[in-house]
C-alpha atoms as a PDB file:
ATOM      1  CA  UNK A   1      50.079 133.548  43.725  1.00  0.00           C
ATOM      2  CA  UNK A   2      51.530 130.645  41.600  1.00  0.00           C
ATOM      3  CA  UNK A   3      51.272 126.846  42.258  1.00  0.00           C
ATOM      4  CA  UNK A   4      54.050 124.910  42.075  1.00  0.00           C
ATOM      5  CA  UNK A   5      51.614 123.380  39.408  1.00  0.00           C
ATOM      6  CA  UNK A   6      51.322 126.189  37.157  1.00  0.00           C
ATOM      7  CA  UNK A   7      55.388 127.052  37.651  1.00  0.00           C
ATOM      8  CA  UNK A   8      55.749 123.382  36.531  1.00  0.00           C
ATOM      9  CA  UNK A   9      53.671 123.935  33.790  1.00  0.00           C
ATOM     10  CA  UNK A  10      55.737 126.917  32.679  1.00  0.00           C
ATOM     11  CA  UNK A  11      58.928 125.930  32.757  1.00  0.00           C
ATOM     12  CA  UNK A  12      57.686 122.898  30.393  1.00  0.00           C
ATOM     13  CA  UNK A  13      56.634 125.027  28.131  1.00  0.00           C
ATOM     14  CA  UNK A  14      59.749 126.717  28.054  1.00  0.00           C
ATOM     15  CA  UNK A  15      61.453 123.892  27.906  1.00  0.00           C
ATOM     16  CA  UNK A  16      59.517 122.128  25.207  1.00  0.00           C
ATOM     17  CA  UNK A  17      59.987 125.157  23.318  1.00  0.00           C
ATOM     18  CA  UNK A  18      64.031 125.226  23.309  1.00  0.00           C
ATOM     19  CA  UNK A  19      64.924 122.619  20.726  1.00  0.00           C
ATOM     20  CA  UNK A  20      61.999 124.482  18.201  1.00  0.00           C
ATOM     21  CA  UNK A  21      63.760 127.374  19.100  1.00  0.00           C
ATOM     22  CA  UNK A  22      66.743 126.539  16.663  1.00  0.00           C
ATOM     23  CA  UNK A  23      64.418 125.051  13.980  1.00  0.00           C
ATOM     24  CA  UNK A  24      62.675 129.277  13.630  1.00  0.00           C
ATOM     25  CA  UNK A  25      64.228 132.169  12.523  1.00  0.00           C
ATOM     26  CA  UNK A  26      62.682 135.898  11.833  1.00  0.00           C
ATOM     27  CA  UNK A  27      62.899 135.544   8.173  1.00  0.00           C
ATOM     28  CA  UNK A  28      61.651 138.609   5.205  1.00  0.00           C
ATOM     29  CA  UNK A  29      58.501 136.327   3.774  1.00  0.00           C
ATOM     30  CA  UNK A  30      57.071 137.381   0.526  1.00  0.00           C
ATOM     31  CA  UNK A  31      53.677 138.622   0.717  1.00  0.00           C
ATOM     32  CA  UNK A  32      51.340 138.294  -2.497  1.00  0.00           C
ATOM     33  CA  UNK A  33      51.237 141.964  -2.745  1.00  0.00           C
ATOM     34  CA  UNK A  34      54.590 142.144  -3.670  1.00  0.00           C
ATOM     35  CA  UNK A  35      56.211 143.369  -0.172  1.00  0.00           C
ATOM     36  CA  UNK A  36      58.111 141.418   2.551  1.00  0.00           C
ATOM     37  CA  UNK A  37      56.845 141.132   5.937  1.00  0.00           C
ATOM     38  CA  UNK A  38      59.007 139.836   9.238  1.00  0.00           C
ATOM     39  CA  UNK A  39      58.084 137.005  10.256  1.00  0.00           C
ATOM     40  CA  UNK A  40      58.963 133.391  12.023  1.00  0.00           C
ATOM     41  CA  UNK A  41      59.676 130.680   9.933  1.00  0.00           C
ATOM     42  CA  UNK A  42      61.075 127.080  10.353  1.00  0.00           C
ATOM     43  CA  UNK A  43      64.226 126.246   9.107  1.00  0.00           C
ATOM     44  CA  UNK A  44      63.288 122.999   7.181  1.00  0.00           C
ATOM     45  CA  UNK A  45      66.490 122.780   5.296  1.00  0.00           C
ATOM     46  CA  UNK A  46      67.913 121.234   8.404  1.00  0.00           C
ATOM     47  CA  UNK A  47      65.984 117.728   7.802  1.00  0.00           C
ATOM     48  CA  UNK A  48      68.294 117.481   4.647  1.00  0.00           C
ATOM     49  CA  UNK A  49      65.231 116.280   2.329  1.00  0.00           C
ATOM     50  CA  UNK A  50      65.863 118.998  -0.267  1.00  0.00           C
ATOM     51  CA  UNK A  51      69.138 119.209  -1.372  1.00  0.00           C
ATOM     52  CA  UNK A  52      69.025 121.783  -3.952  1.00  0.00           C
ATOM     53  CA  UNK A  53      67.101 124.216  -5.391  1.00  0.00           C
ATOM     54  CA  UNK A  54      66.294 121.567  -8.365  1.00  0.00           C
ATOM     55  CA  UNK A  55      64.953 119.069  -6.062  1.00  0.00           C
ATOM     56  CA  UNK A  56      62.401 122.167  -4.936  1.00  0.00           C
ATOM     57  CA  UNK A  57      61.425 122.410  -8.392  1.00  0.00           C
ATOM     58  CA  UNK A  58      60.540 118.784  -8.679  1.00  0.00           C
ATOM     59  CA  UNK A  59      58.871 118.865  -5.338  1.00  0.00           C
ATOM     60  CA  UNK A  60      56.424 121.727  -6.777  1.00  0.00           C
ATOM     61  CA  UNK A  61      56.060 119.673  -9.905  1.00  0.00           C
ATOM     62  CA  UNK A  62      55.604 116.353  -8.323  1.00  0.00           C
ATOM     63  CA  UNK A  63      51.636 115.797  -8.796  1.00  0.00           C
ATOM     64  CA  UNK A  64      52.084 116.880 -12.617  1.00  0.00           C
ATOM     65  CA  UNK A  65      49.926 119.874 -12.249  1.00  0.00           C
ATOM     66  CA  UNK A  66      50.142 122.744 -14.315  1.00  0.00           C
ATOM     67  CA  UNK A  67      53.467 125.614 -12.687  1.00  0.00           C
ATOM     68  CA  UNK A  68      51.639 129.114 -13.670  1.00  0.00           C
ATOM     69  CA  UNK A  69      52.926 132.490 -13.160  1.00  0.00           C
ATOM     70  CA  UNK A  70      51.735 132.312  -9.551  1.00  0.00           C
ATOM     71  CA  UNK A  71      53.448 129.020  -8.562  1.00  0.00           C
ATOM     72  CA  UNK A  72      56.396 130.074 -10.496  1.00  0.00           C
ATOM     73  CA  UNK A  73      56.390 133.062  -7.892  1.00  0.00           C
ATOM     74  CA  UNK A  74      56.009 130.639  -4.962  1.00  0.00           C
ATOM     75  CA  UNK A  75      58.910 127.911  -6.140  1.00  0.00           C
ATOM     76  CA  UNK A  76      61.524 131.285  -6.965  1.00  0.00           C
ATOM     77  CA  UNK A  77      60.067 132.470  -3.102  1.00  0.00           C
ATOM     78  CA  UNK A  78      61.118 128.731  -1.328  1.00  0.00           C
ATOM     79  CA  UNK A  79      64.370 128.816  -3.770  1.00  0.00           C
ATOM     80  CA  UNK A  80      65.103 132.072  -2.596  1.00  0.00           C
ATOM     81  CA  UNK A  81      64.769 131.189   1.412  1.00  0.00           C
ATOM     82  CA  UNK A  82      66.949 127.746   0.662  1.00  0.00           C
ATOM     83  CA  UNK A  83      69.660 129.300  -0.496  1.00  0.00           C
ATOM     84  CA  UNK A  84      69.635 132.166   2.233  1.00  0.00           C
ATOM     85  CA  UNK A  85      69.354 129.379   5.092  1.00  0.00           C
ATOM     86  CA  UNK A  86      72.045 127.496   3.879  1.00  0.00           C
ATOM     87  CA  UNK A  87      74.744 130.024   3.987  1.00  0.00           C
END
C-alpha cells in the first residue's frame, strides 16, 4: 500500500526528471572496439559553450598535452556527435 509519502516522493522524481529529460537523447556512442552501442547521452551543445567543431579541438588541446592516435579518435567521436545534435 503506498503513503502519500512515498507517492510524493515519486512524482518528484518524475518531476525533477522532466527538464533533464530534454537535455538526453539515445545517441550511437563509439565504443573503443570499434562498434557503436545505444546509449543515453546529454545534449551539451545546448549550453552554447562550443560553438564549432574548432573550438572542440582547442578544448582537447587546451592543457598542451600531446593529441595521439587515440585522442585523435576521441576529438573526431565529440566532432562527430556536435554536428549530429545540431541539425
Amino acid at each position: 500500500m503506498a503513503t502519500f509519502a512515498s507517492e510524493w516522493v515519486a512524482y518528484f522524481v518524475a518531476e525533477s526528471w522532466r527538464p533533464l529529460q530534454r537535455n538526453i537523447q539515445k545517441y550511437n556512442v563509439p565504443q573503443k572496439d570499434g562498434s557503436t552501442k545505444e546509449e543515453l547521452a546529454m545534449d551539451w551543445t545546448i549550453y552554447q559553450l562550443i560553438k564549432s567543431p574548432e573550438d572542440i579541438r582547442s578544448a582537447f588541446s587546451k592543457h598542451n598535452k600531446e593529441i595521439n592516435e587515440d585522442v585523435e579518435i576521441k576529438i573526431q567521436n565529440t566532432i562527430k556527435f556536435f554536428n549530429e545534435v545540431k541539425r
